[in-house]
Protein backbone atom coordinates (compact mmCIF):
# COMPACT_ATOMS: atom_id res chain seq x y z
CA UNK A 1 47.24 11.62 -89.33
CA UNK A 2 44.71 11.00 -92.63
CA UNK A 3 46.24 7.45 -92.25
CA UNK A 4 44.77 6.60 -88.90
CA UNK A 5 41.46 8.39 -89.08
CA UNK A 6 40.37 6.77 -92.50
CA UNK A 7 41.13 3.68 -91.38
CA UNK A 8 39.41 4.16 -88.32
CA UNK A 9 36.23 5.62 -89.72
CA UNK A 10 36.20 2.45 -92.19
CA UNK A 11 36.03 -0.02 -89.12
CA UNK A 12 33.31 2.05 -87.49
CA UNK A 13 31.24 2.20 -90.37
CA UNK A 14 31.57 -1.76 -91.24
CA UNK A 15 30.72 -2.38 -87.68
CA UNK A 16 27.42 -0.24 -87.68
CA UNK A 17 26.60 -1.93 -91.18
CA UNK A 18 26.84 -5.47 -89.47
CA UNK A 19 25.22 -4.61 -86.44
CA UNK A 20 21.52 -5.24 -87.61
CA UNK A 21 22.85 -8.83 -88.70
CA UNK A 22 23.73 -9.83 -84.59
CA UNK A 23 20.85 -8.33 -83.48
CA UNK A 24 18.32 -10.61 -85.74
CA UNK A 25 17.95 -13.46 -83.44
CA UNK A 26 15.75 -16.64 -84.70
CA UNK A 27 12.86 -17.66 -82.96
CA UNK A 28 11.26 -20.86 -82.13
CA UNK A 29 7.68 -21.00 -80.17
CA UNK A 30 8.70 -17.86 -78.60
CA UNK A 31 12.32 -18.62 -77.46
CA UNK A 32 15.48 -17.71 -78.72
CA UNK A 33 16.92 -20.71 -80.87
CA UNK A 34 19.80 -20.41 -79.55
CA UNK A 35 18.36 -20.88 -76.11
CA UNK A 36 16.47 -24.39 -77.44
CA UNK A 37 19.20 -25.77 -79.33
CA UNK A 38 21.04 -25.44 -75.85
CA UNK A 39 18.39 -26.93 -73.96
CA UNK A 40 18.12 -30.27 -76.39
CA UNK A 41 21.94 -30.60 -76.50
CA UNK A 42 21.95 -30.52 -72.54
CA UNK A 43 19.64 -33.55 -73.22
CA UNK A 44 22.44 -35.58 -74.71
CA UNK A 45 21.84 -34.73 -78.39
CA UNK A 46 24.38 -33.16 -81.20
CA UNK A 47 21.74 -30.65 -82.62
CA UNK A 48 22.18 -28.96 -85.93
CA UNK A 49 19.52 -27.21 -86.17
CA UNK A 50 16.18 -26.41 -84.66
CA UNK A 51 12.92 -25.24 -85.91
CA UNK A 52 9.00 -25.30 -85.64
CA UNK A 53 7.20 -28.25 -86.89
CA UNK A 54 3.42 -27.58 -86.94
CA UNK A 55 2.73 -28.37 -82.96
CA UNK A 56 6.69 -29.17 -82.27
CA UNK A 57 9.57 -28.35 -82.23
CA UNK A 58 11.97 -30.57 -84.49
CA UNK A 59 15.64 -30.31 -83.85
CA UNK A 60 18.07 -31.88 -86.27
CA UNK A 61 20.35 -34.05 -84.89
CA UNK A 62 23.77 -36.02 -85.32
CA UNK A 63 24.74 -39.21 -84.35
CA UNK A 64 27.88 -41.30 -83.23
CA UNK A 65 28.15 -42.39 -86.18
CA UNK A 66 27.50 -39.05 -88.34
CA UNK A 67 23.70 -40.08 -89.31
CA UNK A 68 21.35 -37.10 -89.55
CA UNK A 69 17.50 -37.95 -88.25
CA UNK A 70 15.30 -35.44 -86.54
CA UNK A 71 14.04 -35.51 -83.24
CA UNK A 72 10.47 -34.01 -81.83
CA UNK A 73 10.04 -32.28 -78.87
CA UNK A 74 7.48 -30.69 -77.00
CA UNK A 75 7.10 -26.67 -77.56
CA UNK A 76 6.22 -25.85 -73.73
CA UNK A 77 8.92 -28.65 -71.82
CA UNK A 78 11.00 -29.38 -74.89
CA UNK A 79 10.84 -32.82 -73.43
CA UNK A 80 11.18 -35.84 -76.11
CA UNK A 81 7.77 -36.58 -78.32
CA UNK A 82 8.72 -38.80 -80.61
C-alpha cells in the first residue's frame, strides 16, 4: 500500500509546485500574448514572438524562406504599421 500512496503524494505535490508556472500568463498592451500572437498569425504571419515596442506592438516573424524580421502593429486593432 506505502507503494501507491508515496508515489501518489509525489505527483500531487510536483503538480501544486508547477501550478504557479501555468498560471503566469504574459501580457502585451493588456491582452494575453497568447491571444495576439494568435491574432497576427490569423493575419498570414509565422510569429515567434510578440512583445511591446514603445507605442506598438512588434511581433517576430518567420518567413518562407526561414528569415527572421519584425513586424509592427497597432496596440488597439493590431492591424499592420509598418
Amino acid at each position: 500500500m506505502n507503494k501507491i500512496i508515496l508515489p501518489a503524494v509525489l505527483a500531487a505535490l510536483a503538480i501544486t509546485a508547477a501550478a504557479p508556472a501555468f498560471a503566469n500568463e504574459d501580457k502585451v498592451f493588456d491582452h494575453s500574448s497568447v491571444y495576439v500572437t494568435q491574432d497576427i498569425a490569423a493575419q498570414g504571419f509565422n510569429v515567434v514572438n510578440v512583445e511591446e515596442w514603445g507605442e506598438y506592438v512588434v511581433a517576430t516573424v518567420v518567413d518562407a524562406e526561414g528569415h527572421s524580421s519584425f513586424k509592427y502593429f497597432d496596440p488597439d486593432t493590431l492591424t499592420l504599421v509598418r
